[in-house]
N, C-alpha and C. Protein backbone atom coordinates (compact mmCIF):
# COMPACT_ATOMS: atom_id res chain seq x y z
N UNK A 1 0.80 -1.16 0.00
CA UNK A 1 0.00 0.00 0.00
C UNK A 1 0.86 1.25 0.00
N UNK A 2 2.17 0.80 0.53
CA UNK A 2 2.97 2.09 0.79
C UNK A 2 3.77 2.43 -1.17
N UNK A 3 3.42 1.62 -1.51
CA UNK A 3 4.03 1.91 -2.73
C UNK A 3 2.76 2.50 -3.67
N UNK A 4 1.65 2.09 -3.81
CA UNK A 4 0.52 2.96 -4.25
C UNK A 4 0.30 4.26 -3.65
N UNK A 5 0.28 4.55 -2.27
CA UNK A 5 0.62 5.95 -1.54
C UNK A 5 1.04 6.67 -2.52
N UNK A 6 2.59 6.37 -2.80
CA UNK A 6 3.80 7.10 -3.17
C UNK A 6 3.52 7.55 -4.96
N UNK A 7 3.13 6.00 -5.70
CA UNK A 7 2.64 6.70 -6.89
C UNK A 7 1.41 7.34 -7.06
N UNK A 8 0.74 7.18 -5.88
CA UNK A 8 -0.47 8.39 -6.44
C UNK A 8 0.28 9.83 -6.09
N UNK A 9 1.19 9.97 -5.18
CA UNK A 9 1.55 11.53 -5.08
C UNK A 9 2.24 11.77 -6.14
N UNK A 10 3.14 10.78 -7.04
CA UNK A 10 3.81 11.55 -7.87
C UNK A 10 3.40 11.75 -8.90
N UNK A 11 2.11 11.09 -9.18
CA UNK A 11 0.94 11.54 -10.27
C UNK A 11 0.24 12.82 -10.33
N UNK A 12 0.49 13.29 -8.87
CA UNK A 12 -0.11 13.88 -8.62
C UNK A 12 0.53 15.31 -8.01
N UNK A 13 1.70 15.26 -8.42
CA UNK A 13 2.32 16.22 -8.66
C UNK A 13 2.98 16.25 -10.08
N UNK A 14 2.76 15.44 -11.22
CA UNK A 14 3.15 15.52 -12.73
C UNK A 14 1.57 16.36 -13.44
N UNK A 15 0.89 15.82 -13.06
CA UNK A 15 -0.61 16.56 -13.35
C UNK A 15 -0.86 17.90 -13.30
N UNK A 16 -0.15 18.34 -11.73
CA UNK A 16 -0.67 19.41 -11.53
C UNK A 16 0.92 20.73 -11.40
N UNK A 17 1.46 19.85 -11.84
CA UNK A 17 2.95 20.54 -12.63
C UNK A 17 2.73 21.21 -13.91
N UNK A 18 1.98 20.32 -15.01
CA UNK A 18 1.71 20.50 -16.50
C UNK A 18 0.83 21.95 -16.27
N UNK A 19 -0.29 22.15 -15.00
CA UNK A 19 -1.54 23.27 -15.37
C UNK A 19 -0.48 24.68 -14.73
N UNK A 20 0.24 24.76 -14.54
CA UNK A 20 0.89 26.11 -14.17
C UNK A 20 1.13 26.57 -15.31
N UNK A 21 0.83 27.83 -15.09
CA UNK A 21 1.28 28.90 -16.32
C UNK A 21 2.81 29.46 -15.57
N UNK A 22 3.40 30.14 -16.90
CA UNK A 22 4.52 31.33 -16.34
C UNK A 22 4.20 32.53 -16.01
N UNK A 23 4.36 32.93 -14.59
CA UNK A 23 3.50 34.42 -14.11
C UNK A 23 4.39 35.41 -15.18
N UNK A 24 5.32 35.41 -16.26
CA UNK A 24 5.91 36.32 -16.88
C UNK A 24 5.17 36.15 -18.08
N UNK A 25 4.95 37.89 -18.31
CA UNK A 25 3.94 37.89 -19.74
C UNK A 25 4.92 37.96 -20.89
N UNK A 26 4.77 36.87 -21.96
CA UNK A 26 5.27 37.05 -23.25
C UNK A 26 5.29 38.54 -24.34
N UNK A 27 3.92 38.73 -24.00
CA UNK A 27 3.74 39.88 -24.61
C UNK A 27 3.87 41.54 -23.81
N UNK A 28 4.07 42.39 -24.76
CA UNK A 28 4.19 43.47 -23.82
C UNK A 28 2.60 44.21 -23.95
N UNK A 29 2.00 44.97 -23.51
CA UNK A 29 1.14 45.85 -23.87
C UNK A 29 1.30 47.09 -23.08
N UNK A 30 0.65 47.92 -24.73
CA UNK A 30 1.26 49.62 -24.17
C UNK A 30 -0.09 49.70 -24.93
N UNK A 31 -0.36 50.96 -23.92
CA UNK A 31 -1.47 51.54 -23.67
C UNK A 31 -1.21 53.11 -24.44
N UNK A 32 -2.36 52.93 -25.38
CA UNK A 32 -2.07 54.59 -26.42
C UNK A 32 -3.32 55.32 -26.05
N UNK A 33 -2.74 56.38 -25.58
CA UNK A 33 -3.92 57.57 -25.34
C UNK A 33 -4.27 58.47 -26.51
N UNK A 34 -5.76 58.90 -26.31
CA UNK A 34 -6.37 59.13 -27.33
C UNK A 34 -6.96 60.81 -26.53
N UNK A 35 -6.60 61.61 -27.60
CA UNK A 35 -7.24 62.46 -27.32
C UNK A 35 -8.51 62.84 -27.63
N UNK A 36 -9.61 63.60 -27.06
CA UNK A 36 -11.44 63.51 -26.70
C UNK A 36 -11.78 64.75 -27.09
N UNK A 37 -12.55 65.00 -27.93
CA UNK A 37 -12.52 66.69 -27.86
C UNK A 37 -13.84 66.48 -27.84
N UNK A 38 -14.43 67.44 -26.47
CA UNK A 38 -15.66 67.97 -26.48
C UNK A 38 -15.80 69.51 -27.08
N UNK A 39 -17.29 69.94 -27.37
CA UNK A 39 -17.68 70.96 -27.40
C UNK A 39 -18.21 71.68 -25.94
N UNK A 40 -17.71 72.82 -25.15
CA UNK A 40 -18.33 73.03 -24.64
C UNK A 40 -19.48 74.38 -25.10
N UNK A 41 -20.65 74.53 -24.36
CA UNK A 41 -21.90 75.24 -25.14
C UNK A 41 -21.57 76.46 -23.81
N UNK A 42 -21.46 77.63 -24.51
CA UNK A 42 -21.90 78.39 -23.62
C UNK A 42 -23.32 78.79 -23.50
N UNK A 43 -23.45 79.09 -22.10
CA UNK A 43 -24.83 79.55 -21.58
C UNK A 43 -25.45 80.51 -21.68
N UNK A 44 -25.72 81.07 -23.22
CA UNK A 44 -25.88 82.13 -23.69
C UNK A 44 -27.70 82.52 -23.59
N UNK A 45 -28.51 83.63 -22.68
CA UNK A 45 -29.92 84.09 -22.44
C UNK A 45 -30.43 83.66 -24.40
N UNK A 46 -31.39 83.27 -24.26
CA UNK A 46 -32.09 83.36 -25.53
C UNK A 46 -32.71 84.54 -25.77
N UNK A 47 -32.94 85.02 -26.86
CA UNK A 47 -33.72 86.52 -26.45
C UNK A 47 -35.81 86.51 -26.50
N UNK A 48 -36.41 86.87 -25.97
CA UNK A 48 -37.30 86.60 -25.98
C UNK A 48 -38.29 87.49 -26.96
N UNK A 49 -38.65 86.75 -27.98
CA UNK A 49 -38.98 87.62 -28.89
C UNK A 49 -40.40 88.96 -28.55
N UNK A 50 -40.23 89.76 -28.48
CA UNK A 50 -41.39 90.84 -28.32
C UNK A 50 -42.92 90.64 -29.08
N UNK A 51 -43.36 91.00 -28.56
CA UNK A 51 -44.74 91.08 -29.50
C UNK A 51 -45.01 92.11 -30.00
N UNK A 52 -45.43 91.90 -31.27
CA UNK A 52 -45.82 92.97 -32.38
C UNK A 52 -46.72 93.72 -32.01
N UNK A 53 -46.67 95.11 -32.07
CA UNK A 53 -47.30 96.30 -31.95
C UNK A 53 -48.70 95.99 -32.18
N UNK A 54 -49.58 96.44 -31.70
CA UNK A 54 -51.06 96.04 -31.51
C UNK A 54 -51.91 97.39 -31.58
N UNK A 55 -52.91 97.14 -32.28
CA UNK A 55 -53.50 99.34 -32.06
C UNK A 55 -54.18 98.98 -30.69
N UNK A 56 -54.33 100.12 -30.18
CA UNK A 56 -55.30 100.06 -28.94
C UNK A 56 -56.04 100.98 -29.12
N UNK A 57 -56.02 101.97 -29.32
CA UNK A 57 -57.22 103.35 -29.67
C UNK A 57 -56.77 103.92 -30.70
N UNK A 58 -57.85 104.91 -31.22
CA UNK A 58 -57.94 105.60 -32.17
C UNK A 58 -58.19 107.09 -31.80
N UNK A 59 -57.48 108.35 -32.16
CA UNK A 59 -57.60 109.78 -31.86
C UNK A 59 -57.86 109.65 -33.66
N UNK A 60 -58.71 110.92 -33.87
CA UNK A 60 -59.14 111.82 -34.87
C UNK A 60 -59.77 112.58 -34.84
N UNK A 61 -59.31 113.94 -36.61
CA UNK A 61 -59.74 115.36 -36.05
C UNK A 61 -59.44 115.94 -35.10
N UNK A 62 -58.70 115.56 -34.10
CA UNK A 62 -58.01 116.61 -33.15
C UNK A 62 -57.89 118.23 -33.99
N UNK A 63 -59.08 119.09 -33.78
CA UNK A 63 -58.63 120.71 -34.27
C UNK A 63 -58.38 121.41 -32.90
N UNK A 64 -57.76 122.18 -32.62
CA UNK A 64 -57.28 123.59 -32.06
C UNK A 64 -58.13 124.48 -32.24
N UNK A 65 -58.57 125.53 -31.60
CA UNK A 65 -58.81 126.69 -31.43
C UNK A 65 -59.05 127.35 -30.11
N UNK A 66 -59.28 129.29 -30.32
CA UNK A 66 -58.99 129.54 -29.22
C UNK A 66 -60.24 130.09 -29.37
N UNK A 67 -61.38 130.19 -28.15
CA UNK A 67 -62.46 130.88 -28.19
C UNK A 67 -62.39 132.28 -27.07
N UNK A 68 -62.78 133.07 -27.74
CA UNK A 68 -62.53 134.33 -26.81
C UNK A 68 -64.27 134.62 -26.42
N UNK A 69 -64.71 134.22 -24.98
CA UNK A 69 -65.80 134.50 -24.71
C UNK A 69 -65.75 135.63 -23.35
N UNK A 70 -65.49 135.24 -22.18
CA UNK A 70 -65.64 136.55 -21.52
C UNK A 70 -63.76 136.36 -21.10
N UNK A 71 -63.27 134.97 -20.93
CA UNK A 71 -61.92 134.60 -21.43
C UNK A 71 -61.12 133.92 -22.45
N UNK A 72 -60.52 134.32 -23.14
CA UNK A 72 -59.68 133.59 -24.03
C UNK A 72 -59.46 132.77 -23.73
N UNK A 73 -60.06 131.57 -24.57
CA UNK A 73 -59.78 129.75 -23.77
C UNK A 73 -59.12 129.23 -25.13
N UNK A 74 -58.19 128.39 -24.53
CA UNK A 74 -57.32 127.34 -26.10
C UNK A 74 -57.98 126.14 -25.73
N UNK A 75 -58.78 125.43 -26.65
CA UNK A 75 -59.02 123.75 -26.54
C UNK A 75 -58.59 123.40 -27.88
N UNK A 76 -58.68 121.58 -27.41
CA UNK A 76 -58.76 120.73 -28.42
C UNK A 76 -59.57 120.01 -29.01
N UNK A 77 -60.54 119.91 -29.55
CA UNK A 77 -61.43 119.15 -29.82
C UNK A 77 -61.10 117.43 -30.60
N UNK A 78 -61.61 116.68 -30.23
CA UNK A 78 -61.16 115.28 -31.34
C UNK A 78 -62.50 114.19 -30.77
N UNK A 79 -62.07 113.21 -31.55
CA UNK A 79 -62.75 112.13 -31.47
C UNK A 79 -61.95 110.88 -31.24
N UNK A 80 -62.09 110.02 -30.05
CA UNK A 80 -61.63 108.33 -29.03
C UNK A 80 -62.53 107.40 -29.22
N UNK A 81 -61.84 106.35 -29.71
CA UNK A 81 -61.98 105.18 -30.45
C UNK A 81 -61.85 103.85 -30.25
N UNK A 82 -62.21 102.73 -29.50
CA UNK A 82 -61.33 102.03 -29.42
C UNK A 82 -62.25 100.49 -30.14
N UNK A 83 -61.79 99.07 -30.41
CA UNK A 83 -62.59 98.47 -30.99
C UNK A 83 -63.70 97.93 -29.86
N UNK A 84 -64.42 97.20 -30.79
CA UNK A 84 -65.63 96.79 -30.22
C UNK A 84 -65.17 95.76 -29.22
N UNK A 85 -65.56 95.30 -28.16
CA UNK A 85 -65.18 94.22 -27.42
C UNK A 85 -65.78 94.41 -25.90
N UNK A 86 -66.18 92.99 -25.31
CA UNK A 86 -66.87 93.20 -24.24
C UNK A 86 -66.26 93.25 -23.20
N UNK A 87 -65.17 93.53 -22.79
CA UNK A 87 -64.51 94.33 -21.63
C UNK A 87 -64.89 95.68 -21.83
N UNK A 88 -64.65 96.86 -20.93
CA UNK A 88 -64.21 98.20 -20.78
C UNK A 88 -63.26 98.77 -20.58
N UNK A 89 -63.20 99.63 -20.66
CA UNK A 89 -61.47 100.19 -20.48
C UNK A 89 -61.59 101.94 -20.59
N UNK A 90 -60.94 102.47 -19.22
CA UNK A 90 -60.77 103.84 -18.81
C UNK A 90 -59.66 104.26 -19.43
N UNK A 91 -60.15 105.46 -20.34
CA UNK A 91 -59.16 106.27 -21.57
C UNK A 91 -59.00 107.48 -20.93
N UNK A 92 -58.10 107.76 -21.19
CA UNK A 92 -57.73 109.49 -21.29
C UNK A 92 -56.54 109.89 -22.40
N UNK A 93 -56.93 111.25 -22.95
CA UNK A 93 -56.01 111.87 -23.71
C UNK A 93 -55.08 112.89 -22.91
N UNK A 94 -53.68 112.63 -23.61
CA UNK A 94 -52.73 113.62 -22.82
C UNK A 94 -52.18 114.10 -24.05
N UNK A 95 -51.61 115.59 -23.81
CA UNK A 95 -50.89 116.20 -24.81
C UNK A 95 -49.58 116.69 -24.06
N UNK A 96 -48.73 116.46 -24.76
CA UNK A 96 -47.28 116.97 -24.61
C UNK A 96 -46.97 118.08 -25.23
N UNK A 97 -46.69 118.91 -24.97
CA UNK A 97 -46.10 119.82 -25.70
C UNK A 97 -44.57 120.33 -25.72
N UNK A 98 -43.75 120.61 -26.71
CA UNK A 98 -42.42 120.79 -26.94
C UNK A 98 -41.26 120.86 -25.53
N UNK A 99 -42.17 121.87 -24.19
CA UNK A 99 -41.22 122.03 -23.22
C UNK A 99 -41.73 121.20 -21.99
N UNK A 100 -41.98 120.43 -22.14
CA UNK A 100 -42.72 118.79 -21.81
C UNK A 100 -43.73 119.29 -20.53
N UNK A 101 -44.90 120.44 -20.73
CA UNK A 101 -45.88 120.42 -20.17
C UNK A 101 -47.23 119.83 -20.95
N UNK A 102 -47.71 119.05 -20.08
CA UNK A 102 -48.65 118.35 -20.81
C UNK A 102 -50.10 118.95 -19.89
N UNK A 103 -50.89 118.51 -20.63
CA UNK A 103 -52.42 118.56 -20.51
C UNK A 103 -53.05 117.34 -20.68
N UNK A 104 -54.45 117.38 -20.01
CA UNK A 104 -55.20 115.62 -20.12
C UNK A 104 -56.47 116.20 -19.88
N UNK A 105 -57.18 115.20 -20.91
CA UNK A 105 -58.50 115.36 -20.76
C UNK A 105 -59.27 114.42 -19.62
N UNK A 106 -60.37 114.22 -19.45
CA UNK A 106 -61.43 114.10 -18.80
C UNK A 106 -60.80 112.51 -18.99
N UNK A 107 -61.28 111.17 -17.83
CA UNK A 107 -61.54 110.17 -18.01
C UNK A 107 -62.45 109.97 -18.18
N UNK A 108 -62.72 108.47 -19.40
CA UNK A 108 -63.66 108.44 -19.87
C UNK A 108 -63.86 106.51 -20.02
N UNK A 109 -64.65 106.08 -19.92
CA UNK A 109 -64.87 104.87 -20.40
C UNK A 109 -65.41 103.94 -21.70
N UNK A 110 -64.91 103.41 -22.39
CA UNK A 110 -65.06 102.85 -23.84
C UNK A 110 -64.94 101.30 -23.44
N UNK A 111 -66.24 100.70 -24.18
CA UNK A 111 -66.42 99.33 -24.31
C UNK A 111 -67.63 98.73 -23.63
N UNK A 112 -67.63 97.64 -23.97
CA UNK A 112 -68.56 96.87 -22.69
C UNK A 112 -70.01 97.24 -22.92
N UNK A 113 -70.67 97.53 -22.28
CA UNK A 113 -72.04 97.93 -22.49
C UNK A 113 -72.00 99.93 -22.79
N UNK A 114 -70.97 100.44 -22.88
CA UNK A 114 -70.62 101.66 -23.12
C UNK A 114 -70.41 102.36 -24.34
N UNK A 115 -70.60 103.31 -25.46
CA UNK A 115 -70.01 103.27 -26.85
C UNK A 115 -68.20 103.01 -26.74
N UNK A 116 -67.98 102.83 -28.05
CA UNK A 116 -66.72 102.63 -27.86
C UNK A 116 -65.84 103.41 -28.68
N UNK A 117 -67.24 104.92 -29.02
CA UNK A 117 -66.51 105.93 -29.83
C UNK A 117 -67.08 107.47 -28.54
N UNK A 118 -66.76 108.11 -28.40
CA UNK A 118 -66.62 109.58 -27.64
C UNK A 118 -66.03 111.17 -28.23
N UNK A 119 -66.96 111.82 -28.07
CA UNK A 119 -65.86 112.98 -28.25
C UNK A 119 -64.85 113.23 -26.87
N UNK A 120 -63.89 114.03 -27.38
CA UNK A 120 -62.80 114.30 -26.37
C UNK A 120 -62.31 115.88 -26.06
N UNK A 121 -61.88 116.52 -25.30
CA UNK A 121 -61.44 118.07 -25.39
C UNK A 121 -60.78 117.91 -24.44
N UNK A 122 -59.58 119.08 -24.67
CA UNK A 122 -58.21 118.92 -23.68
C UNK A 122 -58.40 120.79 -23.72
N UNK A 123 -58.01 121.02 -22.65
CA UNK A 123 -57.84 122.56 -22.58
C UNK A 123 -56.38 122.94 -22.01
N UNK A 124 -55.68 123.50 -23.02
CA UNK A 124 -54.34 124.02 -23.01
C UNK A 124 -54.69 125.52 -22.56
N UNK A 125 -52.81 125.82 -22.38
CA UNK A 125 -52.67 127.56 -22.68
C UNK A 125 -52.73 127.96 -23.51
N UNK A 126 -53.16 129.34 -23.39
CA UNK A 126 -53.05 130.16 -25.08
C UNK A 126 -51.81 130.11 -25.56
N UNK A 127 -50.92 129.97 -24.79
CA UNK A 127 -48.91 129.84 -24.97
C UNK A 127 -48.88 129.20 -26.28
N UNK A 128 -49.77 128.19 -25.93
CA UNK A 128 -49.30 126.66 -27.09
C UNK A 128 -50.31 126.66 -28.06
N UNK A 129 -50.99 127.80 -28.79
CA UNK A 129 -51.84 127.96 -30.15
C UNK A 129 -50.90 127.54 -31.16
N UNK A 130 -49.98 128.09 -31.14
CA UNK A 130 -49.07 127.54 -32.68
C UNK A 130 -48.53 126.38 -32.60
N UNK A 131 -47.87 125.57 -31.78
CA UNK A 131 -47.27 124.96 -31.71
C UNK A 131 -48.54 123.12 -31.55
N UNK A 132 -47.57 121.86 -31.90
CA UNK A 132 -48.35 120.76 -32.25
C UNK A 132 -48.12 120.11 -30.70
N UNK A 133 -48.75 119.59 -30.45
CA UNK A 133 -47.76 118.37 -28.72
C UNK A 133 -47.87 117.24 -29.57
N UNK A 134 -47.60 116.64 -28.56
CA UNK A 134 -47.20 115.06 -28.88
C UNK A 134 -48.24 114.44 -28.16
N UNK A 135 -49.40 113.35 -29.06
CA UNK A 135 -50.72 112.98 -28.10
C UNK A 135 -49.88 111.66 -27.50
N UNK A 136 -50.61 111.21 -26.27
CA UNK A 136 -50.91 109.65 -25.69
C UNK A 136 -52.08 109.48 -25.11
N UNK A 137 -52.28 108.55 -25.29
CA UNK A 137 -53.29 107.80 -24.60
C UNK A 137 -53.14 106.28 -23.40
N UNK A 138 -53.49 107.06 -23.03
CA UNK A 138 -53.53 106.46 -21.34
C UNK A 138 -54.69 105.76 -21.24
N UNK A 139 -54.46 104.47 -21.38
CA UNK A 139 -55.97 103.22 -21.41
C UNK A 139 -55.01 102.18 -20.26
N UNK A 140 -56.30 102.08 -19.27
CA UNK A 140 -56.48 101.26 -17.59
C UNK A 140 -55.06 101.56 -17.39
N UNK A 141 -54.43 102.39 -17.27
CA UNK A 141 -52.80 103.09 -16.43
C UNK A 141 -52.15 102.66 -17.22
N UNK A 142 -52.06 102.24 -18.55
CA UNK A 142 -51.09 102.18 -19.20
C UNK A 142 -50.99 102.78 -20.67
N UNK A 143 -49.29 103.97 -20.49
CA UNK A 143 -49.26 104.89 -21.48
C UNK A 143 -48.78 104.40 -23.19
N UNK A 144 -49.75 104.60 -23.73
CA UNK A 144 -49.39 104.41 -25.58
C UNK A 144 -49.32 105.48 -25.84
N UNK A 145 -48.20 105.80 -26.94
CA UNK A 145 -48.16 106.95 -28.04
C UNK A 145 -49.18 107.16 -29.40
N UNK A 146 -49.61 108.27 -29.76
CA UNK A 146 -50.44 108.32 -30.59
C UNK A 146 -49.45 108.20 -32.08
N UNK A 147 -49.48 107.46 -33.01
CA UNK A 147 -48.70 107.81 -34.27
C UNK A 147 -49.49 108.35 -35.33
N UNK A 148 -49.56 109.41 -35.89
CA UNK A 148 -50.45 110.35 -36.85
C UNK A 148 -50.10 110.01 -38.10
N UNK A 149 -50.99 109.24 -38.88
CA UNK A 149 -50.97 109.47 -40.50
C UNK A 149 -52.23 110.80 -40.65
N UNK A 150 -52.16 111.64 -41.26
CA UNK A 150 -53.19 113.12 -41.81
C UNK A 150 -53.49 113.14 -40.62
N UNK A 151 -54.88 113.49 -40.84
CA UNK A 151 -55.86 113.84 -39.23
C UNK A 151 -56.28 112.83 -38.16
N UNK A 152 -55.65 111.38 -38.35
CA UNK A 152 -55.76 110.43 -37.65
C UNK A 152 -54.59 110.06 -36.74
N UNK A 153 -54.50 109.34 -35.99
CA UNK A 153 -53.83 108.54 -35.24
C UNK A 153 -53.94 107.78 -35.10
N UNK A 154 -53.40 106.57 -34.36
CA UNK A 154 -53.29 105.25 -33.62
C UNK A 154 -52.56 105.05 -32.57
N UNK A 155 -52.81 104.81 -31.50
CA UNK A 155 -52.11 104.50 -29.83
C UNK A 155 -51.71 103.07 -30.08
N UNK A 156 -50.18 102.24 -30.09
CA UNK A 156 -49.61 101.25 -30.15
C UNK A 156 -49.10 100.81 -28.86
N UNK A 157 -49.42 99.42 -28.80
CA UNK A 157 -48.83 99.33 -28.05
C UNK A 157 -47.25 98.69 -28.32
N UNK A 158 -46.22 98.54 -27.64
CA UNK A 158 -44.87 98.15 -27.80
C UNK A 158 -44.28 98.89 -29.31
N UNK A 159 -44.98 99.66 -29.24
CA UNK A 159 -44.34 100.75 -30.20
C UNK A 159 -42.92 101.09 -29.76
N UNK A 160 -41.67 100.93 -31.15
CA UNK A 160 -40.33 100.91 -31.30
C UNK A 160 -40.12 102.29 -32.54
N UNK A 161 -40.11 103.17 -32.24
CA UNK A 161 -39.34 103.81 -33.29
C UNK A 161 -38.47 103.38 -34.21
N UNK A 162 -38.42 103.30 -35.75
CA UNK A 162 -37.58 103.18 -36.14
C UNK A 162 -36.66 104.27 -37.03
């Protein structure tokens, strides 16, 4: 038995002699770096596009004159406009004039169960007979400029000069 012992160990170290590898690598490996190119994005505001000018009222015929009754009075006479629609909305006319004193007429209400056409009168100084102002219109606290083709106008809103 002592001799079967002996050849099973040396079987058994020829067996497990053959499964060893060599811990030394044959081959070499090299490692190649690669260069990555990102884009970076800058974080640039988008611009938010405006909205196009919109009419909101209508001035016309605005005439001048001065009536001399027991005082010489300067008014304006015209006609406020605005479209048909079932809200309301509190108008007033303002005039500017060259050395930026202005004048305003009466508030008035347009729309809704109300007409949505009015006459209007602004009473200036006699100072300012010759001279033109500059109209706005002031609809629910917020100021539009009047832009005049002939005897008409139009109050814009987001009106941009160009």
């Amino acid at each position: 038995m002592r001799q079967y012992f002996s050849l099973l160990l040396v079987l058994a170290v020829l067996i497990t002699a053959g499964c060893v590898e060599d811990t030394t690598p044959k081959t070499t490996v090299t490692t190649v770096r690669t260069l990555v190119t990102t884009t970076v994005t800058t974080n640039t505001p988008v611009q938010t596009p405006a909205t196009p000018p919109e009419e909101m009222a209508y001035l016309a015929n605005v005439k001048c004159a001065v009536i001399d009754e027991s005082v010489a009075t300067y008014h304006c006479k015209g006609n406020l406009r605005i479209h048909s629609g079932a809200a309301s909305h509190d108008l007033q006319v303002i005039a500017r004039y060259p050395d930026n004193n202005t004048f305003k007429s009466g508030i008035m209400t347009l729309g809704g169960s109300n007409p949505i056409s009015m006459p209007v009168i602004l009473f200036a100084d006699v100072k300012y007979q010759s001279q033109t102002p500059n109209y706005f219109i002031n609809m629910d606290k917020t100021l539009y400029p009047v832009i005049w083709n002939g005897d008409s106008g139009t109050a814009w809103s987001n009106y941009t000069a160009t």
